[in-house]
N, C-alpha and C. Protein backbone atom coordinates (compact mmCIF):
# COMPACT_ATOMS: atom_id res chain seq x y z
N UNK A 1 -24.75 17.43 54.51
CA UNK A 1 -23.93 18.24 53.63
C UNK A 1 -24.49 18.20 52.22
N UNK A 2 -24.00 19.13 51.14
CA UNK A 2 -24.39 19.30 49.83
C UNK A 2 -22.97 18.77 49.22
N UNK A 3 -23.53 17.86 48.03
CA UNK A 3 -22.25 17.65 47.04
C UNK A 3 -22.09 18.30 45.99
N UNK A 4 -20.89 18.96 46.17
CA UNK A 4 -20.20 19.60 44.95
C UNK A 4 -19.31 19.27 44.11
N UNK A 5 -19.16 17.83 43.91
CA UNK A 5 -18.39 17.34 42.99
C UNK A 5 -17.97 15.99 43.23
N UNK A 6 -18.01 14.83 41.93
CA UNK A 6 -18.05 14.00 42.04
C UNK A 6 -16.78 13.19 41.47
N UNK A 7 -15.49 13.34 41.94
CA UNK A 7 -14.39 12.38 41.52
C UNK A 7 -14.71 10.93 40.56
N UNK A 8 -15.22 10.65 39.32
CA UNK A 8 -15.21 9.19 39.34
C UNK A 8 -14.18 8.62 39.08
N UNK A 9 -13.74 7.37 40.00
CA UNK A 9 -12.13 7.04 39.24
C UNK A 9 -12.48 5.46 39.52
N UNK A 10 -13.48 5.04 38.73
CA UNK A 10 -13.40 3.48 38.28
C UNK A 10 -14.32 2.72 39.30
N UNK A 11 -13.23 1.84 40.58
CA UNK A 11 -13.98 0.89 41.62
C UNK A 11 -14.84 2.14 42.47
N UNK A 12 -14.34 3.50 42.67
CA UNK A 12 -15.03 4.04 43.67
C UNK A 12 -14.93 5.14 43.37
N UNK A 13 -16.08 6.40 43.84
CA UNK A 13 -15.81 7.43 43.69
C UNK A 13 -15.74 8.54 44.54
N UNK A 14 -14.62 9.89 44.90
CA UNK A 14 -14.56 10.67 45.74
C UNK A 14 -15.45 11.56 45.49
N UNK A 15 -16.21 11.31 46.70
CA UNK A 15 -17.49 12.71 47.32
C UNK A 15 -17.11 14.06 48.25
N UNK A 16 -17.16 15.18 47.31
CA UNK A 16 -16.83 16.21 47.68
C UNK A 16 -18.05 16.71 48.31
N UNK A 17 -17.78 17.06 49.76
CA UNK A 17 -19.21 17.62 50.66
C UNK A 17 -19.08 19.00 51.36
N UNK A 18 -19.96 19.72 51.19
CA UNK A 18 -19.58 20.68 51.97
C UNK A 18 -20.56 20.86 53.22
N UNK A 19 -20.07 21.04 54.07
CA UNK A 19 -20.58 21.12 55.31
C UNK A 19 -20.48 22.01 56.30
N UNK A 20 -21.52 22.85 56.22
CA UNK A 20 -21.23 24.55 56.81
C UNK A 20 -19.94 25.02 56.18
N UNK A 21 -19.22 25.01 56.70
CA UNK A 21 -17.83 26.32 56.06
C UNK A 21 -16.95 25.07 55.69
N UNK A 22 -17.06 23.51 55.55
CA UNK A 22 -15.76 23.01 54.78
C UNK A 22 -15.88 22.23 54.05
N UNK A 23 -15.11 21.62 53.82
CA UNK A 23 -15.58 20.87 52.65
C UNK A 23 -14.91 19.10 53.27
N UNK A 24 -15.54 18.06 53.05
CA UNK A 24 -14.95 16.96 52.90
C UNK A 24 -15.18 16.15 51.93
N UNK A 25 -13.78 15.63 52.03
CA UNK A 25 -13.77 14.19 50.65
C UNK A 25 -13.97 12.51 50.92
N UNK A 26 -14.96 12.00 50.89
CA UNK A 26 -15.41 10.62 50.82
C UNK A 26 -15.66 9.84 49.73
N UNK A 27 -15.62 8.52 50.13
CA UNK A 27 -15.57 7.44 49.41
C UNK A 27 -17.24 7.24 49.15
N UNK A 28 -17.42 6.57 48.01
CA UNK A 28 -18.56 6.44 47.52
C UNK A 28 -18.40 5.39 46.77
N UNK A 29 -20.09 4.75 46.70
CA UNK A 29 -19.67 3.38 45.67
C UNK A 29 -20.01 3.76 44.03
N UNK A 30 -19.19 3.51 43.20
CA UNK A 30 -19.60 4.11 41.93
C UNK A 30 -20.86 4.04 41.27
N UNK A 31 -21.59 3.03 41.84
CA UNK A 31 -23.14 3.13 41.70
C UNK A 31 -24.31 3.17 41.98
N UNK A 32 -23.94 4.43 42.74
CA UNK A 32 -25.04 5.20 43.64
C UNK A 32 -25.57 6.22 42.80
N UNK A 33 -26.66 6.66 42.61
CA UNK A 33 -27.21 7.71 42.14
C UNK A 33 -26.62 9.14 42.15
N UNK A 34 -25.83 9.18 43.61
CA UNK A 34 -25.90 10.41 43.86
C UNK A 34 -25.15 11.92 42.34
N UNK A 35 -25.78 12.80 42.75
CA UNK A 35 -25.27 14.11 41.56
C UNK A 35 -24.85 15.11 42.74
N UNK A 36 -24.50 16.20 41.89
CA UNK A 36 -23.80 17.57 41.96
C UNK A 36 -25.34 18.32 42.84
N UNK A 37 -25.05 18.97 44.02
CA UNK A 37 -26.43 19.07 44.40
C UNK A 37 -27.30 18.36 45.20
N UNK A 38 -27.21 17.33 45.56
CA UNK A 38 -27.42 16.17 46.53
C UNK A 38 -27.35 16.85 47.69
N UNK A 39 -28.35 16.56 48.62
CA UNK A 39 -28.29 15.98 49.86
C UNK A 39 -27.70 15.31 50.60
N UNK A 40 -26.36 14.77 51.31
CA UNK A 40 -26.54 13.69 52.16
C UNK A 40 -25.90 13.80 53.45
N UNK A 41 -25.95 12.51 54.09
CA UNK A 41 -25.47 12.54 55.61
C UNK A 41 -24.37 12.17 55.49
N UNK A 42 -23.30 12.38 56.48
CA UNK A 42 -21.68 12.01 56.51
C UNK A 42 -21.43 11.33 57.94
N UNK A 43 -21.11 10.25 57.77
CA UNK A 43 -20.51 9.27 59.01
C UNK A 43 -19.19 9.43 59.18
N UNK A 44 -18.27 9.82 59.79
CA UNK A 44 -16.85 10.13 60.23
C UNK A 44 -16.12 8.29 60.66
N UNK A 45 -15.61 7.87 59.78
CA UNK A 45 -15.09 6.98 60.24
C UNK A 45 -13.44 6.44 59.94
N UNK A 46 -12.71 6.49 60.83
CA UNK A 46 -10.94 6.94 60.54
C UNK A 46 -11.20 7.97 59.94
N UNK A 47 -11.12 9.16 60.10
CA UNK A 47 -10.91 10.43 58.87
C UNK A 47 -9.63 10.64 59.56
N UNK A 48 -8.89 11.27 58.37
CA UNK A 48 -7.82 11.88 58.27
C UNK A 48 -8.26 13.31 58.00
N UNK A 49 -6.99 14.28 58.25
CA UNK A 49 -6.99 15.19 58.54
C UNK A 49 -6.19 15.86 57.75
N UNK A 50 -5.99 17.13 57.71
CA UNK A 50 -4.91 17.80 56.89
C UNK A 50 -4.97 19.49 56.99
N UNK A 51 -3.75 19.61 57.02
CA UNK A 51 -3.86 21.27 56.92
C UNK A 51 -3.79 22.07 55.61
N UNK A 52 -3.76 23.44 55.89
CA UNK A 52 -3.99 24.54 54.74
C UNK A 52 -3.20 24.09 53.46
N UNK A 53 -1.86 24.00 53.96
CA UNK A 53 -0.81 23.33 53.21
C UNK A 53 -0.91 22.25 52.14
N UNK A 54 -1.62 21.14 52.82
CA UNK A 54 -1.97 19.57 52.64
C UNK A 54 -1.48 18.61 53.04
N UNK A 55 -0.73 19.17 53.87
CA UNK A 55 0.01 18.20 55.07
C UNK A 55 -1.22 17.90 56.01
N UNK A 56 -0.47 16.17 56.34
CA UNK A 56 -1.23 15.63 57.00
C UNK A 56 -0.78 15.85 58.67
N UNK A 57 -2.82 16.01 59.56
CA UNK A 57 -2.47 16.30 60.74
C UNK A 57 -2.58 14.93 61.30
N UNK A 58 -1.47 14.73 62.00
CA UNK A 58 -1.83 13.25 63.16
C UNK A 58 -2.70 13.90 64.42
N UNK A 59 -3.75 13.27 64.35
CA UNK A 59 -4.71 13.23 65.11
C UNK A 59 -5.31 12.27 66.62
């Protein structure tokens, strides 16, 4: 996926990815290199889910 935006909020930061048509939000360690534009790979691990709304889907 490509990152389009980088949440920083202190111990960690949310990685906005887009990946073909969506987008996901991950955890990141605040001192990683990564920028706006990046490259990277995405490991699925517990993800949560959510609809249009922002309600959460139980999965």
């Amino acid at each position: 996926g490509r990152v389009t935006w980088i949440e920083r909020l202190g111990d960690q930061n949310h990685l906005h990815v887009a990946i073909e048509d969506q987008e996901v939000v991950t955890l990141a360690d605040p001192d990683s290199d990564l920028a706006v534009g990046d490259d990277v790979g995405v490991r699925l691990v517990r993800p949560l889910f959510f609809d249009a709304d922002g309600v959460r889907i139980n999965a």
